[in-house]
PDB file of N, CA and C in Angstrom:
ATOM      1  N   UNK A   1     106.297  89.992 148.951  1.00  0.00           N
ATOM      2  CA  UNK A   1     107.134  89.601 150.078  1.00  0.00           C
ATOM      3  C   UNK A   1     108.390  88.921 149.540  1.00  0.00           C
ATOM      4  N   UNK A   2     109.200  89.107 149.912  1.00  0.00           N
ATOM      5  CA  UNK A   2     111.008  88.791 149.620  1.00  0.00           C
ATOM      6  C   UNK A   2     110.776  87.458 150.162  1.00  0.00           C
ATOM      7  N   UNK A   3     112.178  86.638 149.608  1.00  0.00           N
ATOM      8  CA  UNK A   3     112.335  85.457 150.482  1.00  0.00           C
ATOM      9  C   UNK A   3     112.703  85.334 151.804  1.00  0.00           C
ATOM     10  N   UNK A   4     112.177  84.360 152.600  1.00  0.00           N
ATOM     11  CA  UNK A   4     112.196  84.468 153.749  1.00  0.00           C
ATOM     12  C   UNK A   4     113.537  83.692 154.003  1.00  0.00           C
ATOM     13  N   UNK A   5     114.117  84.340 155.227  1.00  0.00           N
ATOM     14  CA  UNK A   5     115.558  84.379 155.132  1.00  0.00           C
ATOM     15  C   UNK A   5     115.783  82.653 156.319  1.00  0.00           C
ATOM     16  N   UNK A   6     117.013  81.498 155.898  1.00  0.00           N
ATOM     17  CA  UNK A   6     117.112  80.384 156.424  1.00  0.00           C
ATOM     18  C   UNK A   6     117.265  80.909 158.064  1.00  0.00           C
ATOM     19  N   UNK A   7     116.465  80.246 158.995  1.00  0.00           N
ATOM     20  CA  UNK A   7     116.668  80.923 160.326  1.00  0.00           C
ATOM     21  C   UNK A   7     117.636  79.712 160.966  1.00  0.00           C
ATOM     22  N   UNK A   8     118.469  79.627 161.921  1.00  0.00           N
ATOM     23  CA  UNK A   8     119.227  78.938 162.535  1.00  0.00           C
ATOM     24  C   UNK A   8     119.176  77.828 163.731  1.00  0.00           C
ATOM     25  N   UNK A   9     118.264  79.234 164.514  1.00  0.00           N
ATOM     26  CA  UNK A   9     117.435  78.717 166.085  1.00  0.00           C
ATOM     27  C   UNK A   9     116.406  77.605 166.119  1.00  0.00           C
ATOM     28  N   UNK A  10     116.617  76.882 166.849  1.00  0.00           N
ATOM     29  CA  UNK A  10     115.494  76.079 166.855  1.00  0.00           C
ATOM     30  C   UNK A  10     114.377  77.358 167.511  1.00  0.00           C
ATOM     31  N   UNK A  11     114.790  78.370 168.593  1.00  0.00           N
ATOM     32  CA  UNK A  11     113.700  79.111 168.908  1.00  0.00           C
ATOM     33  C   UNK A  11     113.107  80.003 167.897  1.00  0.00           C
ATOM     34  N   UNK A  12     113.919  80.448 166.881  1.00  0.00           N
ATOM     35  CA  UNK A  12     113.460  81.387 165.979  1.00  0.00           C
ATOM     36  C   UNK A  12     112.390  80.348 164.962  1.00  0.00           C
ATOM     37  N   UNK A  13     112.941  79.051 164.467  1.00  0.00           N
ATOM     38  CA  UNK A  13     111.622  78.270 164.486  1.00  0.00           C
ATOM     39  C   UNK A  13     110.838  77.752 164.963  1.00  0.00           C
ATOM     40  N   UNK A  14     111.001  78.014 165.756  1.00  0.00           N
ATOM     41  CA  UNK A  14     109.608  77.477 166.919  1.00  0.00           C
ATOM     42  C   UNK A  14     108.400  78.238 166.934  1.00  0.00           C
ATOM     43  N   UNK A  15     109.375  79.825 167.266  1.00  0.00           N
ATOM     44  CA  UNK A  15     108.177  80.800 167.471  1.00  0.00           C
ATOM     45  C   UNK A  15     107.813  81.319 165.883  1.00  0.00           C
ATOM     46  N   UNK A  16     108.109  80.856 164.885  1.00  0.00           N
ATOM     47  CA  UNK A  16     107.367  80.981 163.713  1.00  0.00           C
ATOM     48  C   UNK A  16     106.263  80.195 163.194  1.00  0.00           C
ATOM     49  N   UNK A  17     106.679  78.636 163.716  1.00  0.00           N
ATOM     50  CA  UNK A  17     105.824  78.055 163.797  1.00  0.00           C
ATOM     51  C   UNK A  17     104.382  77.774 164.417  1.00  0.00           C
ATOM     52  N   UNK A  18     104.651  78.667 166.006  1.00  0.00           N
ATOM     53  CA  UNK A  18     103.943  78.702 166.554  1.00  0.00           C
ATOM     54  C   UNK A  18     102.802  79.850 165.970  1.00  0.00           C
ATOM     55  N   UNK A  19     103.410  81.275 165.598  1.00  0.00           N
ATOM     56  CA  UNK A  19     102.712  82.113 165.027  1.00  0.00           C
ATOM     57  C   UNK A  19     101.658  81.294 163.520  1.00  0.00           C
ATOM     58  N   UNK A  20     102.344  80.150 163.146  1.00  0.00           N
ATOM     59  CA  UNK A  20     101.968  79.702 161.949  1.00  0.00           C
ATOM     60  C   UNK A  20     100.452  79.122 162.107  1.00  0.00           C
ATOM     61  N   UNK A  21     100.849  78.450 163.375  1.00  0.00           N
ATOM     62  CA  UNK A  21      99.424  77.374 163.662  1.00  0.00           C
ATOM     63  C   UNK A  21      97.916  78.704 163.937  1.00  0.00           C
ATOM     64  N   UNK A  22      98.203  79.383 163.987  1.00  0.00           N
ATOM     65  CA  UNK A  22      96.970  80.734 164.270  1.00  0.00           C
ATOM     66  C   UNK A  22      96.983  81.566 162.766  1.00  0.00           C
ATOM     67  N   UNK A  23      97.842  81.013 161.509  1.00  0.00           N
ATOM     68  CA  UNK A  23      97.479  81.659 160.401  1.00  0.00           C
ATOM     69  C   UNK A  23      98.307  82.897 160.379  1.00  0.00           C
ATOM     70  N   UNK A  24      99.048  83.162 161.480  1.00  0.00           N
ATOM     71  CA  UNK A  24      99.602  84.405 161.383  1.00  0.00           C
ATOM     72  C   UNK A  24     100.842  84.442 161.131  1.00  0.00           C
ATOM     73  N   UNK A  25     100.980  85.109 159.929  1.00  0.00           N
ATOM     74  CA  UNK A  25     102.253  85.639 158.773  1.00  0.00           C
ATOM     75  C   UNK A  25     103.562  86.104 159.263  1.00  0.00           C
ATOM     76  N   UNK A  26     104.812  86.327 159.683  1.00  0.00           N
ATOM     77  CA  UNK A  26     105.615  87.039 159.916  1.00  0.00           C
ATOM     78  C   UNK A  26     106.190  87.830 158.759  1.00  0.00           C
ATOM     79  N   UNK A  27     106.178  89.172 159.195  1.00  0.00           N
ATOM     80  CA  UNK A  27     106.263  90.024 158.202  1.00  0.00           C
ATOM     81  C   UNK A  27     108.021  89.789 157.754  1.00  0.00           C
ATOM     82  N   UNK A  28     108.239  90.760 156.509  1.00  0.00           N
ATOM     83  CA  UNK A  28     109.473  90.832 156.545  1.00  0.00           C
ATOM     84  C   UNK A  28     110.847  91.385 157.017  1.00  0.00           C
ATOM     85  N   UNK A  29     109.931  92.389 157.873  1.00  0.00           N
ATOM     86  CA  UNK A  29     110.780  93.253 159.355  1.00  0.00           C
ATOM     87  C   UNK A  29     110.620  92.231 160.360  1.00  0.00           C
ATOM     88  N   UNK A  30     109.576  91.595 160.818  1.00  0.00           N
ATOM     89  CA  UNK A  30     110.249  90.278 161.709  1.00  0.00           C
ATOM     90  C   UNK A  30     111.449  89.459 161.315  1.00  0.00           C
ATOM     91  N   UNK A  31     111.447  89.081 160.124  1.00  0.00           N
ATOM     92  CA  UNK A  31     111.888  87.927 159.917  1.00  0.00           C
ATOM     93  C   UNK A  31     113.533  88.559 160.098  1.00  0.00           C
ATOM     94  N   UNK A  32     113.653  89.716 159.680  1.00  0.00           N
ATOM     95  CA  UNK A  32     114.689  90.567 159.597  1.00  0.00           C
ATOM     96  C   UNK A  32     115.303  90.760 160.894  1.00  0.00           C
ATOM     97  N   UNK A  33     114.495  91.279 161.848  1.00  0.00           N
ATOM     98  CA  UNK A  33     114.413  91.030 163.703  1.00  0.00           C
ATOM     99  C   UNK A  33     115.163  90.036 164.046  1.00  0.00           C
ATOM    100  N   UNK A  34     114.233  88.587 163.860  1.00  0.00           N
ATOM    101  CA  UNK A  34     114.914  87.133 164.350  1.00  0.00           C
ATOM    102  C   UNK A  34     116.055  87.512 163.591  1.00  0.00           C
ATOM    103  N   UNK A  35     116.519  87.430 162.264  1.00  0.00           N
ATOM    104  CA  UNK A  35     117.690  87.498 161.912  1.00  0.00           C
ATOM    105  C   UNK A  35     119.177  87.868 162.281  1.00  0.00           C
ATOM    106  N   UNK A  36     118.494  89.326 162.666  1.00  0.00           N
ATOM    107  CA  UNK A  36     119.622  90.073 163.606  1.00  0.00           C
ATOM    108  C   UNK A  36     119.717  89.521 164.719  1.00  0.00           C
ATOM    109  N   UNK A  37     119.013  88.851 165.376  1.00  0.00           N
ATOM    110  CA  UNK A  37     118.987  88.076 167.197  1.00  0.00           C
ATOM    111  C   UNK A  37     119.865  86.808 167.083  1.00  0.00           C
ATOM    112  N   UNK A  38     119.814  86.555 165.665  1.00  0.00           N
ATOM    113  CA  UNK A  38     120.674  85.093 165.430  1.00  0.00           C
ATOM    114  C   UNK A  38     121.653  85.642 165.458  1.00  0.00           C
ATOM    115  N   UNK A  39     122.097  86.605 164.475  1.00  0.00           N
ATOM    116  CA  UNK A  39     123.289  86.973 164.348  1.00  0.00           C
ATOM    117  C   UNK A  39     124.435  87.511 165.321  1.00  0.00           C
ATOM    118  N   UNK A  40     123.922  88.492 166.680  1.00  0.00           N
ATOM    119  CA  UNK A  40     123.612  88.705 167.476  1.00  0.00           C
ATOM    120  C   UNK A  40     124.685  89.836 167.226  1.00  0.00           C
ATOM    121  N   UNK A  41     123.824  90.705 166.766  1.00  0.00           N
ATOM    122  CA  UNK A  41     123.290  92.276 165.820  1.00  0.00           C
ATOM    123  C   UNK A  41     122.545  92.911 167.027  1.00  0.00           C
ATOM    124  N   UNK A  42     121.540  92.237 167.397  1.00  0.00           N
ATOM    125  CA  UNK A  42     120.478  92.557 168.661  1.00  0.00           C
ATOM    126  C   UNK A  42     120.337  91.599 169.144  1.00  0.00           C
ATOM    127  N   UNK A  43     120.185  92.422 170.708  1.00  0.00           N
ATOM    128  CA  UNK A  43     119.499  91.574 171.817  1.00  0.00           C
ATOM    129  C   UNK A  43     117.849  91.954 172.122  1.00  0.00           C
ATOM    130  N   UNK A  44     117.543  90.359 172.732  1.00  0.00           N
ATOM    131  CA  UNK A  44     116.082  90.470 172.894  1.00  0.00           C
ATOM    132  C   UNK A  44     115.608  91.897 173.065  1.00  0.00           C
ATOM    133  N   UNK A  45     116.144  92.404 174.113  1.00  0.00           N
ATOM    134  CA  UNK A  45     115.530  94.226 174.748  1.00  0.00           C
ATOM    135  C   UNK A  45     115.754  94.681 173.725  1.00  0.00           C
ATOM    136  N   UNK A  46     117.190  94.894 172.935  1.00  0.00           N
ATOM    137  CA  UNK A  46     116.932  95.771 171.615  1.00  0.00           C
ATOM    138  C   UNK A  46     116.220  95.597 170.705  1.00  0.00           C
ATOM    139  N   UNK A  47     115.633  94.797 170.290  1.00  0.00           N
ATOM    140  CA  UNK A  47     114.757  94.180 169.386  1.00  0.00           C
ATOM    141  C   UNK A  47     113.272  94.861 169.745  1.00  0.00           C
ATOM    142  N   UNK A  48     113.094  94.400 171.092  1.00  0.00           N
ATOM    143  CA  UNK A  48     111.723  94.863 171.618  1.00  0.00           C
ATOM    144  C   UNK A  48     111.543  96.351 171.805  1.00  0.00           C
ATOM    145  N   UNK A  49     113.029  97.164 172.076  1.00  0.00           N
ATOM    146  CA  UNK A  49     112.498  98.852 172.034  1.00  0.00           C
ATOM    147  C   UNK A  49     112.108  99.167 170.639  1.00  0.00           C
ATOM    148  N   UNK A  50     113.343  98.426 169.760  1.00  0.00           N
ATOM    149  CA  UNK A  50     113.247  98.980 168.416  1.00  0.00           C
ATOM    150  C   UNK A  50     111.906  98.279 168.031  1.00  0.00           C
ATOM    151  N   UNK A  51     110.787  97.554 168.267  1.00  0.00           N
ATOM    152  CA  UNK A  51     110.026  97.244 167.668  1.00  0.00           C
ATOM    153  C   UNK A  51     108.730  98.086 168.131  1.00  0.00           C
ATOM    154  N   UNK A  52     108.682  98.530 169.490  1.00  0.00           N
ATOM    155  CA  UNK A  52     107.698  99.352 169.715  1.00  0.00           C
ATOM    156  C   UNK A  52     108.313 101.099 169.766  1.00  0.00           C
ATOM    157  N   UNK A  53     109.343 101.217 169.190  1.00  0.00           N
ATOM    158  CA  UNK A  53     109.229 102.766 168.742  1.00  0.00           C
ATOM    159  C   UNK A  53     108.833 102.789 167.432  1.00  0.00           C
ATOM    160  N   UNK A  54     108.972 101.735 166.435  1.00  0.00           N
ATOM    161  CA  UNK A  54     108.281 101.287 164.769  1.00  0.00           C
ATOM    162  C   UNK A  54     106.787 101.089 165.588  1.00  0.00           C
ATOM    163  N   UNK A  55     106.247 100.976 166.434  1.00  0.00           N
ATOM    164  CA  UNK A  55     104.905 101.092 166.359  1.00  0.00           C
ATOM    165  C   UNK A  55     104.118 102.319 167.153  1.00  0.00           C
ATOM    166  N   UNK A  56     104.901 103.012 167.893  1.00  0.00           N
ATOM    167  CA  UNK A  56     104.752 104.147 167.900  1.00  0.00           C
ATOM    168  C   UNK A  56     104.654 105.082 166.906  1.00  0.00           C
ATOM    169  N   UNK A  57     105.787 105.496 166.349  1.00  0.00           N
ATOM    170  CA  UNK A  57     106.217 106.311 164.676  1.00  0.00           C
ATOM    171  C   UNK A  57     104.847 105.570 163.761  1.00  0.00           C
ATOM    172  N   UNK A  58     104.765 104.464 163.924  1.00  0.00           N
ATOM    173  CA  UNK A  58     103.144 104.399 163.142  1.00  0.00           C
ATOM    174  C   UNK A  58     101.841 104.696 163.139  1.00  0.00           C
ATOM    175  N   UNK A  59     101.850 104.729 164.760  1.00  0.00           N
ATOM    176  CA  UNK A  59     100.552 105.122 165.100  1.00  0.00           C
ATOM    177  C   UNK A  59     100.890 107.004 165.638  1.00  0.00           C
ATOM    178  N   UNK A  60     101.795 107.118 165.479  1.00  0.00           N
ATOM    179  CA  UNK A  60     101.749 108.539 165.257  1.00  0.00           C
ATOM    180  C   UNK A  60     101.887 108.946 164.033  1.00  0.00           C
ATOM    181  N   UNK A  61     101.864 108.361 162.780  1.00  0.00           N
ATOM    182  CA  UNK A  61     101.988 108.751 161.137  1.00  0.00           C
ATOM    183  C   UNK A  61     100.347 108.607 160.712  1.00  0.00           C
ATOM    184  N   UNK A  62      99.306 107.546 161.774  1.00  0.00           N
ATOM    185  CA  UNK A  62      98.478 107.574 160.971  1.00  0.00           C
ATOM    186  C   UNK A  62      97.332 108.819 161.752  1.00  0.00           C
ATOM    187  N   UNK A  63      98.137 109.283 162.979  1.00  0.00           N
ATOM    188  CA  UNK A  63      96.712 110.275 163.295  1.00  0.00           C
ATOM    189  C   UNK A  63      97.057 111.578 162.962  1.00  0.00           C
ATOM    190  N   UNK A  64      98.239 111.421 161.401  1.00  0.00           N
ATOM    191  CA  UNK A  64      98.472 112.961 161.177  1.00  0.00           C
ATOM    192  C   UNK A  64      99.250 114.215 161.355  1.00  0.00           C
TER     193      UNK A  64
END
């Protein structure tokens, strides 16, 4: 895993933190996500299509 990139938001740390307290990791395409939302590269909705067509294209890569 790459370094995780300085986030800006108090919300972009919040909700990392929050993911933190349950043990759960943010990958390095999240962190990349929040990044672009700081930057404001993307908006929330774009973020969220582009994140469930990457989980579509996955779960259509793994049934073949």
């Amino acid at each position: 895993m790459r370094k995780k990139p300085e986030l800006k938001s108090w919300s972009s740390n919040q909700s990392v933190a929050i993911l933190a307290v349950d043990n759960i990791q943010l990958s390095d395409y999240g962190y990349d996500v929040l990044k672009r939302i700081e930057d404001n590269l993307l908006t929330h909705e774009q973020a969220r299509e582009e994140i469930i067509r990457r989980a579509r294209a996955k779960v259509a890569a793994s049934k073949g």
